[in-house]
N, C-alpha and C. Protein backbone atom coordinates (compact mmCIF):
# COMPACT_ATOMS: atom_id res chain seq x y z
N UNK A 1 46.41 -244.00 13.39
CA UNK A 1 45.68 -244.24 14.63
C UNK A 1 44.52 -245.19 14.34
N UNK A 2 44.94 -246.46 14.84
CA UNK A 2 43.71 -247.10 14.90
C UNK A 2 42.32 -247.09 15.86
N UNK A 3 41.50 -247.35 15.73
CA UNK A 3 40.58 -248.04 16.53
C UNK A 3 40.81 -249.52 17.46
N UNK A 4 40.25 -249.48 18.43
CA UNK A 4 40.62 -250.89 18.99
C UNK A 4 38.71 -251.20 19.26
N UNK A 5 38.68 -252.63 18.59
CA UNK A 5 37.48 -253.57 18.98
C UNK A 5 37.61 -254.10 20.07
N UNK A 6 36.47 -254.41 20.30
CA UNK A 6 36.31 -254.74 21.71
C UNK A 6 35.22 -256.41 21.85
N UNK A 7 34.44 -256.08 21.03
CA UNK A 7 33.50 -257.00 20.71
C UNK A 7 32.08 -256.50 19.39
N UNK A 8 31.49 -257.45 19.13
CA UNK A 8 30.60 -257.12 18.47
C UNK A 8 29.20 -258.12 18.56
N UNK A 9 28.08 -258.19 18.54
CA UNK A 9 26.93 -258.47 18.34
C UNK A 9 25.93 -258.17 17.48
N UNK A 10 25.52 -258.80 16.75
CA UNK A 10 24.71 -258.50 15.40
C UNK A 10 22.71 -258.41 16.05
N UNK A 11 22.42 -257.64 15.39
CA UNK A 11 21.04 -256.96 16.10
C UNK A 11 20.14 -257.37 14.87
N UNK A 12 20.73 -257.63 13.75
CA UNK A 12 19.71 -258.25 12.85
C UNK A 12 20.32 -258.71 11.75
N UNK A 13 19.76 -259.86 10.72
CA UNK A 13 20.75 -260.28 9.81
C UNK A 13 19.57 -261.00 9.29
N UNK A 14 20.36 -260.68 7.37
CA UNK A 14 19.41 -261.83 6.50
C UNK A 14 20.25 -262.08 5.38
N UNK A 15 19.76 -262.60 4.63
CA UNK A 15 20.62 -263.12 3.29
C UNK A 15 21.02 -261.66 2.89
N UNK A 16 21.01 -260.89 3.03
CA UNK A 16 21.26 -259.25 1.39
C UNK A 16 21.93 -258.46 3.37
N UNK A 17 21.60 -258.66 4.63
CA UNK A 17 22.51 -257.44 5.57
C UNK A 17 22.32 -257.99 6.15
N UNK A 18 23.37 -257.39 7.44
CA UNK A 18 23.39 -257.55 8.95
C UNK A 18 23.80 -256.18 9.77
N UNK A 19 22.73 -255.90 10.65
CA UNK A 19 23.38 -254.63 11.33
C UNK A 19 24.08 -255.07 12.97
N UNK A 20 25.07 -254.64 12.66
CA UNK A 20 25.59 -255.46 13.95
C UNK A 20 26.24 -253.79 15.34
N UNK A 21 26.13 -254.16 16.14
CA UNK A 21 27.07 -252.83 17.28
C UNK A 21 28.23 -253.17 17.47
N UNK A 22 29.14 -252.68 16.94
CA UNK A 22 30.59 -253.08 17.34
C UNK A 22 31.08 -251.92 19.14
N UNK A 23 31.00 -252.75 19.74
CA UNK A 23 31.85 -252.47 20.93
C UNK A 23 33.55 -251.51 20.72
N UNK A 24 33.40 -250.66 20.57
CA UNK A 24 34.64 -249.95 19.83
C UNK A 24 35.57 -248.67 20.83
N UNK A 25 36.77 -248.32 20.68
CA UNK A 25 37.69 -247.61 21.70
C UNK A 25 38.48 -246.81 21.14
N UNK A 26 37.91 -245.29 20.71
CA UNK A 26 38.87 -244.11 19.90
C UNK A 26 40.50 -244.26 20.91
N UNK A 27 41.22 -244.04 20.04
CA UNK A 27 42.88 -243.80 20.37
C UNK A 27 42.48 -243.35 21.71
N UNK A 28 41.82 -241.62 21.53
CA UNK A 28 41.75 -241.11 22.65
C UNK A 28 40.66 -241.32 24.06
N UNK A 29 40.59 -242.40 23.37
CA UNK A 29 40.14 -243.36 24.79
C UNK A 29 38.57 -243.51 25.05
N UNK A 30 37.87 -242.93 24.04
CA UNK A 30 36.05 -243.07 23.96
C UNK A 30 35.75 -244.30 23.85
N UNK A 31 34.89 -244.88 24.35
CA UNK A 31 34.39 -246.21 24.15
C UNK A 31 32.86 -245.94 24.05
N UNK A 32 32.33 -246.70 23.16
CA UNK A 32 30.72 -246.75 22.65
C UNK A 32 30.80 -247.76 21.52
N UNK A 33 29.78 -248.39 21.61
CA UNK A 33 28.55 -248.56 20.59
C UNK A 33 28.58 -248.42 19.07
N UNK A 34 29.23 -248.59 18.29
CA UNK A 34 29.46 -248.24 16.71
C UNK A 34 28.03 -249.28 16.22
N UNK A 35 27.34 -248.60 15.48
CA UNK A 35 26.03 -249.02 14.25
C UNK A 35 27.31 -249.08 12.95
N UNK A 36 26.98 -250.71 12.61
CA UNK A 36 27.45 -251.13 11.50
C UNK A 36 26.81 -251.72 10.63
N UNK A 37 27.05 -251.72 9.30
CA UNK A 37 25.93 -252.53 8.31
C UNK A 37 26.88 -253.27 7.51
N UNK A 38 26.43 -254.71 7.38
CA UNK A 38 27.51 -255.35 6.68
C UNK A 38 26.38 -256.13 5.30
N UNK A 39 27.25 -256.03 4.23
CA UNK A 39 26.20 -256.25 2.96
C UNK A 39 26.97 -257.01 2.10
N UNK A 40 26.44 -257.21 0.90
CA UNK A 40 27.17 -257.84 -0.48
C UNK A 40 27.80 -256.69 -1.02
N UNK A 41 28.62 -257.37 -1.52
CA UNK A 41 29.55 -256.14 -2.62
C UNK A 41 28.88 -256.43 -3.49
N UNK A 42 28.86 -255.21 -4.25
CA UNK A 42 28.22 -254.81 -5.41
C UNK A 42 28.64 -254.88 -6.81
N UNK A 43 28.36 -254.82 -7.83
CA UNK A 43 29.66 -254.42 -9.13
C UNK A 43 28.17 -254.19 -10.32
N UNK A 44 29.23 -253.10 -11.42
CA UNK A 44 28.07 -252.51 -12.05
C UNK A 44 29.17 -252.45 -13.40
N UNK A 45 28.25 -252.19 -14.49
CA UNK A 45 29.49 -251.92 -15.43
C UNK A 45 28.57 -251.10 -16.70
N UNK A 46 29.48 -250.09 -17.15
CA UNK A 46 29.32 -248.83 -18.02
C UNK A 46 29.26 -249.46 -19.59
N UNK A 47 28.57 -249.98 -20.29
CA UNK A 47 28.76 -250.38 -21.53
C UNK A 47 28.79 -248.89 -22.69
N UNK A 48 29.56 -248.98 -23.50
CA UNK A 48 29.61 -247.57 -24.24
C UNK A 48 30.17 -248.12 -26.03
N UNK A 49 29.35 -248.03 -26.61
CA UNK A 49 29.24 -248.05 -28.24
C UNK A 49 29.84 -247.04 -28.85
N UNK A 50 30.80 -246.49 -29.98
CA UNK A 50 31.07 -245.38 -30.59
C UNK A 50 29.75 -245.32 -31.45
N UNK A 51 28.90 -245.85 -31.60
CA UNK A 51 27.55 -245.44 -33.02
C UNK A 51 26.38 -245.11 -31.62
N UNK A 52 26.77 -245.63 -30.42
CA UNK A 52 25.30 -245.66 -30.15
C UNK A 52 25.21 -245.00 -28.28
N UNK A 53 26.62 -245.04 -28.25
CA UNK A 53 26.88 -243.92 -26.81
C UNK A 53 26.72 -244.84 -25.66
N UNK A 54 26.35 -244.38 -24.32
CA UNK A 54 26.52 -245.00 -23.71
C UNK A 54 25.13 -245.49 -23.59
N UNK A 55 24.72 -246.88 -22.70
CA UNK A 55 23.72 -248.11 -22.43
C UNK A 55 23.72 -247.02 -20.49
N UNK A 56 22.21 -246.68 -20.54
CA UNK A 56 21.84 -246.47 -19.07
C UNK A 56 20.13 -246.84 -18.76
N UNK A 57 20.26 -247.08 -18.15
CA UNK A 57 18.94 -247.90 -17.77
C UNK A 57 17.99 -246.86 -17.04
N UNK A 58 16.85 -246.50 -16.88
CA UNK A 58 15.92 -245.76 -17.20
C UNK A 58 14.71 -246.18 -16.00
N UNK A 59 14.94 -245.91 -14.50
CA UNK A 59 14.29 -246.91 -13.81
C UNK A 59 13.69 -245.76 -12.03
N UNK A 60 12.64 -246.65 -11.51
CA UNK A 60 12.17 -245.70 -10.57
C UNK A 60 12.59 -246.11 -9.13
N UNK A 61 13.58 -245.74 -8.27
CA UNK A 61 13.55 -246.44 -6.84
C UNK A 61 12.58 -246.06 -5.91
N UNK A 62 11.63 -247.10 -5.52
CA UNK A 62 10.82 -246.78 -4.18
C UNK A 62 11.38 -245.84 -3.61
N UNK A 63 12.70 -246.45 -2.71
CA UNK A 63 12.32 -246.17 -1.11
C UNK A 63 12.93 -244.31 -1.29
N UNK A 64 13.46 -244.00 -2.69
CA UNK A 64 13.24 -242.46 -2.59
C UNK A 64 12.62 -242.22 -3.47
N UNK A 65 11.82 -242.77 -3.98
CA UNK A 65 10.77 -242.00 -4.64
C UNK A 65 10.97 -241.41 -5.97
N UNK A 66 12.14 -241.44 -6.77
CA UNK A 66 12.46 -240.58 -8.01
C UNK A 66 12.89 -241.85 -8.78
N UNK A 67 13.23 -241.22 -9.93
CA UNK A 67 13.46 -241.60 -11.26
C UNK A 67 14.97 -240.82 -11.62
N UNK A 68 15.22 -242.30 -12.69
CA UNK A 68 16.69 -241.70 -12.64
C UNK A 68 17.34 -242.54 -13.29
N UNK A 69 18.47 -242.20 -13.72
CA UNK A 69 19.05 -243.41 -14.50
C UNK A 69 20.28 -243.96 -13.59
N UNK A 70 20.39 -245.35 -14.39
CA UNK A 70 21.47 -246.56 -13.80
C UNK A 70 22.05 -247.06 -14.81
N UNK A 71 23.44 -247.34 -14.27
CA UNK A 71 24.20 -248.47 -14.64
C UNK A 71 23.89 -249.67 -14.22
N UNK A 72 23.79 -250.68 -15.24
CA UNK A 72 23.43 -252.15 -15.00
C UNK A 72 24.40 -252.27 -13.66
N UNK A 73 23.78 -253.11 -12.77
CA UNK A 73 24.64 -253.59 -11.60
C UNK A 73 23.62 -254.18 -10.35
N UNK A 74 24.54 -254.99 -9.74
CA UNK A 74 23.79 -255.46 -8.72
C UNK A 74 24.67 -256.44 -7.64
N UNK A 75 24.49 -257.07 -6.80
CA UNK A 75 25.13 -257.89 -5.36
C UNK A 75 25.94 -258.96 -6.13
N UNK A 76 27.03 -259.24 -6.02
CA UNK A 76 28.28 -260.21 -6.17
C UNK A 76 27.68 -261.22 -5.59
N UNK A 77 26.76 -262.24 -6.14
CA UNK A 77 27.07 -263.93 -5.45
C UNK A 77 27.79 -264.24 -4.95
N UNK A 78 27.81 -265.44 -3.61
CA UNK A 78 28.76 -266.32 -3.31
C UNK A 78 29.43 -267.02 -4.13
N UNK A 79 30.92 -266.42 -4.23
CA UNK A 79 31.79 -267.21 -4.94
C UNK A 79 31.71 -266.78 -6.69
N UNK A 80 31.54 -265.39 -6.69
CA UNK A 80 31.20 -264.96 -8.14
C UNK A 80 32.36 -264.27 -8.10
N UNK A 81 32.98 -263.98 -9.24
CA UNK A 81 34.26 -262.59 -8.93
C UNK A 81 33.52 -261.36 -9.17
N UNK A 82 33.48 -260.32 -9.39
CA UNK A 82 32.73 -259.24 -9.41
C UNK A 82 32.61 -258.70 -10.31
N UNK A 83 34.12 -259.07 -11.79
CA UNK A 83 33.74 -259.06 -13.26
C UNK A 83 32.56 -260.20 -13.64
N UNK A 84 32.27 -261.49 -13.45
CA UNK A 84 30.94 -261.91 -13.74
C UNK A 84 30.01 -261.36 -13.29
N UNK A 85 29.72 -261.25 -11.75
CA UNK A 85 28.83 -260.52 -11.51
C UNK A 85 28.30 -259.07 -12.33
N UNK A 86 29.11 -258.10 -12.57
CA UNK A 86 28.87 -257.23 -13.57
C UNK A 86 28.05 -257.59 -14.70
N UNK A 87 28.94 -258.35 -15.62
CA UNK A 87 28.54 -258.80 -17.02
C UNK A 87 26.98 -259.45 -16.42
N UNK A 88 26.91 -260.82 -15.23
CA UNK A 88 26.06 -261.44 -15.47
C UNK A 88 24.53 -260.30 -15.12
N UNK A 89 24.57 -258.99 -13.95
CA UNK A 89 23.98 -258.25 -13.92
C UNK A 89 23.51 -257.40 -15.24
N UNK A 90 23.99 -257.36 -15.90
CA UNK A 90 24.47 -256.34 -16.88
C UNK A 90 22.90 -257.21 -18.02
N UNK A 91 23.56 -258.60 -18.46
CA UNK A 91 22.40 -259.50 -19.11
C UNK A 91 21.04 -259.32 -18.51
N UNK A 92 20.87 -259.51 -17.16
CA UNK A 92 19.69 -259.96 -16.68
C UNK A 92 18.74 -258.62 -16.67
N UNK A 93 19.66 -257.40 -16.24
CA UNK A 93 18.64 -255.90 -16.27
C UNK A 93 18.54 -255.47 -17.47
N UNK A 94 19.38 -255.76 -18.83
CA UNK A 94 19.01 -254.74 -19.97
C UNK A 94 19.16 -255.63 -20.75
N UNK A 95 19.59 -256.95 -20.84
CA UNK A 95 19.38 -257.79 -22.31
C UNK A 95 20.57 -257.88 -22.99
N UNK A 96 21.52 -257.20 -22.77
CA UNK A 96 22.96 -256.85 -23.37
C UNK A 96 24.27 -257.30 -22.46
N UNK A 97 24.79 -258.02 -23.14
CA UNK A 97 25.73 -258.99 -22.92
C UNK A 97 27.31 -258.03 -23.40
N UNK A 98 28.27 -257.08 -22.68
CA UNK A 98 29.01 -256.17 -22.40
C UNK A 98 29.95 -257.17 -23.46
N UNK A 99 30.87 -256.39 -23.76
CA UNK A 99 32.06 -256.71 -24.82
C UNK A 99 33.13 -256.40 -23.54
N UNK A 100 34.77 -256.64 -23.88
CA UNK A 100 35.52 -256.78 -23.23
C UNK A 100 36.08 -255.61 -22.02
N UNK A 101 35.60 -255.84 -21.05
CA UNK A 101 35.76 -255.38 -20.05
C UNK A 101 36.93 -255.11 -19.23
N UNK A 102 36.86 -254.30 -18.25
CA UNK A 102 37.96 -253.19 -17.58
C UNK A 102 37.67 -252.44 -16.43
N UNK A 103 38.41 -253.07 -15.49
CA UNK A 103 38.22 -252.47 -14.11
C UNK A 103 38.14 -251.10 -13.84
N UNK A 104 37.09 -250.26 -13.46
CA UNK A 104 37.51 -248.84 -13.27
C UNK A 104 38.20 -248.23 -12.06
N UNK A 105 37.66 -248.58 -10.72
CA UNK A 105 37.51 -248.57 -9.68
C UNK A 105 36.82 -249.67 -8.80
N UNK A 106 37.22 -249.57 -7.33
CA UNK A 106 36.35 -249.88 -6.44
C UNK A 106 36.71 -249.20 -5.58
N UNK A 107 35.28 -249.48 -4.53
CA UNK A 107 35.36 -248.24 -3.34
C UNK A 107 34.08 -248.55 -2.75
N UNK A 108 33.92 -248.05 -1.05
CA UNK A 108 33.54 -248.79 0.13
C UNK A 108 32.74 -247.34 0.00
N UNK A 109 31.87 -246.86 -0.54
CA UNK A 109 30.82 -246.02 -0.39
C UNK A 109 29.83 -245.34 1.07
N UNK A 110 30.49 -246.33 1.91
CA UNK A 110 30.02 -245.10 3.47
C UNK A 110 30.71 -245.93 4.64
N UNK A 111 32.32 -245.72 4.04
CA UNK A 111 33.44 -246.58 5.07
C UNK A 111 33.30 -246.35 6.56
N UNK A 112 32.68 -245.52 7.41
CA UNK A 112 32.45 -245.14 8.47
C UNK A 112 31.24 -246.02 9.34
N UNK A 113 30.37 -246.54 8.27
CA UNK A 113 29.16 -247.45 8.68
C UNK A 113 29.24 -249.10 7.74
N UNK A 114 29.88 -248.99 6.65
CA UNK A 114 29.51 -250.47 6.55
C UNK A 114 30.75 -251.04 5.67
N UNK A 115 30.56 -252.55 5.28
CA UNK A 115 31.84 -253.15 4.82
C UNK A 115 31.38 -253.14 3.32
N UNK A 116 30.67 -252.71 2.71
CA UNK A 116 29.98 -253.16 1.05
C UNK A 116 31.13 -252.44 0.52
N UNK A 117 31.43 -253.03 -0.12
CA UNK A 117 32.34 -252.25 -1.77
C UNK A 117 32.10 -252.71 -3.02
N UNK A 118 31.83 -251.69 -3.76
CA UNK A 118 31.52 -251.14 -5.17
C UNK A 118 32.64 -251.43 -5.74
N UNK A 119 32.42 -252.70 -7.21
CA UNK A 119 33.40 -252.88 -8.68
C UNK A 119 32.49 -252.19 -9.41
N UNK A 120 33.50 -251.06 -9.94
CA UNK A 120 33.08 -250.41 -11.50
C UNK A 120 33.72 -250.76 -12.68
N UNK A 121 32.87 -251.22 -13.56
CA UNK A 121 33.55 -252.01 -14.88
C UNK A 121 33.42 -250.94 -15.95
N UNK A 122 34.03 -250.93 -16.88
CA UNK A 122 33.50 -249.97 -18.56
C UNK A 122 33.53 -251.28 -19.30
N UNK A 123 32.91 -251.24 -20.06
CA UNK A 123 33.05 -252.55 -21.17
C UNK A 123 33.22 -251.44 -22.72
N UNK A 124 33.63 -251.98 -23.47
CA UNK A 124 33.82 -251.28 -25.14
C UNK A 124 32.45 -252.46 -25.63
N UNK A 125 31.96 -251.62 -26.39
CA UNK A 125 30.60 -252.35 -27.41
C UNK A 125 29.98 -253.28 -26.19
N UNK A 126 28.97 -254.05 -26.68
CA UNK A 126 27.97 -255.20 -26.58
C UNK A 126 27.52 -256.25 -27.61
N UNK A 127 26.68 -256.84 -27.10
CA UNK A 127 25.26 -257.53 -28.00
C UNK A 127 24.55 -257.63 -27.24
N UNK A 128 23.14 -257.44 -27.97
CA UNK A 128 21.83 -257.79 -27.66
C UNK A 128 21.14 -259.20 -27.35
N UNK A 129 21.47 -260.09 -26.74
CA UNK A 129 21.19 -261.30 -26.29
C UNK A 129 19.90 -261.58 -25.82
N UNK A 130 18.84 -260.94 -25.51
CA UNK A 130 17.80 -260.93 -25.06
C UNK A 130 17.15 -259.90 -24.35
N UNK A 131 15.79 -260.00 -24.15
CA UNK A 131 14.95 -258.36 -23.77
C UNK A 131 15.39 -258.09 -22.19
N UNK A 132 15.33 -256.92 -21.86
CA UNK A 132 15.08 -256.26 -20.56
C UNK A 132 14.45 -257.14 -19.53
N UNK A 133 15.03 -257.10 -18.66
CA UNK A 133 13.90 -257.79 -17.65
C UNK A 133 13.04 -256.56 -17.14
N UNK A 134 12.08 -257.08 -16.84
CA UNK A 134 10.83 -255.54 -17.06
C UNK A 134 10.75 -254.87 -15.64
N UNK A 135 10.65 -256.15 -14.29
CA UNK A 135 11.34 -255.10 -13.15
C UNK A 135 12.37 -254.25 -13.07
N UNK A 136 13.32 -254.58 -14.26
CA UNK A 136 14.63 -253.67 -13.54
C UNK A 136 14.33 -252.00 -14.00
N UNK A 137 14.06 -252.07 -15.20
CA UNK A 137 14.19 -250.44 -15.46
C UNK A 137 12.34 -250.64 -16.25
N UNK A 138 12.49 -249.00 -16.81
CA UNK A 138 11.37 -249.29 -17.34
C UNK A 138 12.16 -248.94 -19.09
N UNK A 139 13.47 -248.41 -19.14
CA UNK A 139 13.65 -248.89 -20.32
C UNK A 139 15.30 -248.67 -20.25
N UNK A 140 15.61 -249.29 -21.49
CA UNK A 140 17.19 -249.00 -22.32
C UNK A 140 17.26 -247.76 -23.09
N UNK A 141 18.06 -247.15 -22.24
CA UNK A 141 18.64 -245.78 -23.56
C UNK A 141 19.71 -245.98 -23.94
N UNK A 142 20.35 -245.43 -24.82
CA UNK A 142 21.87 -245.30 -25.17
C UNK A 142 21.78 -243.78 -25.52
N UNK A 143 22.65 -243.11 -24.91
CA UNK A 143 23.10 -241.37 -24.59
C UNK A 143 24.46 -240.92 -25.12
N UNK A 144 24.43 -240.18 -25.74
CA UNK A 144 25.34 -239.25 -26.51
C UNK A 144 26.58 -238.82 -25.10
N UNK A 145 27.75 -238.54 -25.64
CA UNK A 145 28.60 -238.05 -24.54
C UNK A 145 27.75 -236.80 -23.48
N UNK A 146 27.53 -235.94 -25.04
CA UNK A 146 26.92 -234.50 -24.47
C UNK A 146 25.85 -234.54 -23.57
N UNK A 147 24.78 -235.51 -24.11
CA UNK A 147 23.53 -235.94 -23.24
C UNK A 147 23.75 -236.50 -21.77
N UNK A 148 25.06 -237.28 -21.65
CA UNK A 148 25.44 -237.89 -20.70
C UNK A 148 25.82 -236.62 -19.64
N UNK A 149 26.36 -235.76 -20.27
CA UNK A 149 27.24 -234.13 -19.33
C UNK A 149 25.73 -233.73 -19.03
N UNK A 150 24.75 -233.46 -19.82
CA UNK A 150 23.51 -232.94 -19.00
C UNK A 150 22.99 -233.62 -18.20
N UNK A 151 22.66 -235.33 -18.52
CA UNK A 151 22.20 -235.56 -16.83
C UNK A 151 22.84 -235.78 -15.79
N UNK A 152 23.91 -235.61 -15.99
CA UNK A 152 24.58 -235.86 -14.50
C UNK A 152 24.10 -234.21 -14.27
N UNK A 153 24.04 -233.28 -15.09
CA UNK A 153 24.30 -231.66 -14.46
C UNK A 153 22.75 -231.47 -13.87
N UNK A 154 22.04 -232.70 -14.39
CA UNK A 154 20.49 -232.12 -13.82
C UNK A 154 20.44 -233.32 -12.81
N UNK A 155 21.41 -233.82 -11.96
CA UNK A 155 21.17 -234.89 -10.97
C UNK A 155 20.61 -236.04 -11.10
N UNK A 156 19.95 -236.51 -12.98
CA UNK A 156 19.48 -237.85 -12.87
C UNK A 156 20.04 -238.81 -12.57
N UNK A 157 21.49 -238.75 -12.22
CA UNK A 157 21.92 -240.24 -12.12
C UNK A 157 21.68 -240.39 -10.40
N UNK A 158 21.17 -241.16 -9.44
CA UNK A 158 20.48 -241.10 -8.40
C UNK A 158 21.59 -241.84 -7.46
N UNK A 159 22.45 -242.72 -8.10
CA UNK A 159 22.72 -243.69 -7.07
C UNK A 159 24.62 -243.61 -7.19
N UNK A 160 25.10 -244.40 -6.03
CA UNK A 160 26.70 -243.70 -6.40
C UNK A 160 27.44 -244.48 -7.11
N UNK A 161 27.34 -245.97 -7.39
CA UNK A 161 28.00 -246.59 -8.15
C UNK A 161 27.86 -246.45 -9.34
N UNK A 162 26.93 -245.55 -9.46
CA UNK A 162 26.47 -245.02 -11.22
C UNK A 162 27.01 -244.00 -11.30
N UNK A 163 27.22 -243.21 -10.30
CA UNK A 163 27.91 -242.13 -10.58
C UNK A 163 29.08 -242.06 -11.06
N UNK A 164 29.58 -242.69 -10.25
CA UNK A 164 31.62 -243.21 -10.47
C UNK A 164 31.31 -243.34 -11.54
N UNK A 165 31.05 -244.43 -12.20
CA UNK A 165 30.62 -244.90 -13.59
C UNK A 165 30.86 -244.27 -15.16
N UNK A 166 29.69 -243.51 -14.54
CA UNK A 166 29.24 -242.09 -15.21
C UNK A 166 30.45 -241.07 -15.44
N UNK A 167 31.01 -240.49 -14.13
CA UNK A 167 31.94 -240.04 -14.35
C UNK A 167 33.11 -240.59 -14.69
N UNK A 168 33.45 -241.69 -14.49
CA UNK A 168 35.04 -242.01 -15.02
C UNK A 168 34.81 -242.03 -15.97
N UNK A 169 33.55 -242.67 -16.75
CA UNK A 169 33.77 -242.64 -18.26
C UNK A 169 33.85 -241.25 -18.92
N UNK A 170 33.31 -239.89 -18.86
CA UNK A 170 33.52 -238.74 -18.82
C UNK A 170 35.10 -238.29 -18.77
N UNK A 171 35.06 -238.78 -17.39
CA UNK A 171 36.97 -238.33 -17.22
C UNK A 171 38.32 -238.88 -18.40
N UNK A 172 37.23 -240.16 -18.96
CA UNK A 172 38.20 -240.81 -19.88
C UNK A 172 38.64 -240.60 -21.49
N UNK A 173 36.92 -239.60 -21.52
CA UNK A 173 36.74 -238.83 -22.91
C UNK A 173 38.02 -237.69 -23.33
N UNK A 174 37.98 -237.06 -21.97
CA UNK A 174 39.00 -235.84 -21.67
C UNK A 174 40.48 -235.55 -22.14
């Protein structure tokens, strides 16, 4: 059962969103108003060492207020594929330049309100190519499997493309 559009009009828009009202018509015949958010896709990627565990970034988000850890990641450029984007995210927040990489997933993280979809990468090893950029986190850890099972169990990982992340690599130990 689809939906049928009707029209749409955008209520605000900038380079990074646009919230637009889609004019919209359930099967069973409702018509209203749909709030939509349309964004960059995202892509993030899990770097993991056998000597040195996994690479998570160590960082505070405003707009909720906590602390928490991340997977390097950030918005897909125009005309980037979403494996560079990863890797090139990956350099610019922690200094570490991912070894050969591997699609984990993707996935549209709140399909009901917006079009963004999440690439999750794992990479095997790294190098150290240069320092942290100092806005992104306030530091680089590298975490033990076991260490990794406790913070997810104490909720530090904050955000969902880190989560996936987090967990597939977990699921992959198994």
């Amino acid at each position: 059962m689809e939906w049928t559009v009707h029209g749409q009009r955008e209520v605000y828009q900038s380079p990074w969103i646009t919230l637009s009202l889609i004019d919209v018509e359930t099967p069973g015949g409702r018509r209203y108003e749909h709030h939509a958010i349309s964004s960059l896709d995202a892509a993030g990627v899990i770097v993991s060492d056998p000597d040195r565990g996994v690479m998570l970034m160590w960082r505070h988000r405003f707009l909720s207020n906590q602390w928490g850890f991340e997977v390097p990641g950030g918005m897909i450029e125009e005309g980037e594929s979403p494996e560079d984007a990863a890797r090139r995210e990956c350099i610019e927040e922690s200094g570490w330049s991912p070894g050969p990489m591997r699609l984990l997933q993707y996935f549209n993280p709140n399909a009901g309100q917006s079009t963004q979809r999440f690439w999750v990468f794992a990479a095997e090893g790294g190098e150290q190519v240069g320092p942290a950029f100092s806005d992104e986190a306030e530091r680089v850890d590298w975490v033990s499997p076991s260490r990794l099972r406790q913070i997810v169990s104490e909720n530090m990982v904050l955000d969902g493309l880190s989560a996936i992340a987090v967990l597939q690599y977990l699921v992959s130990l198994d």
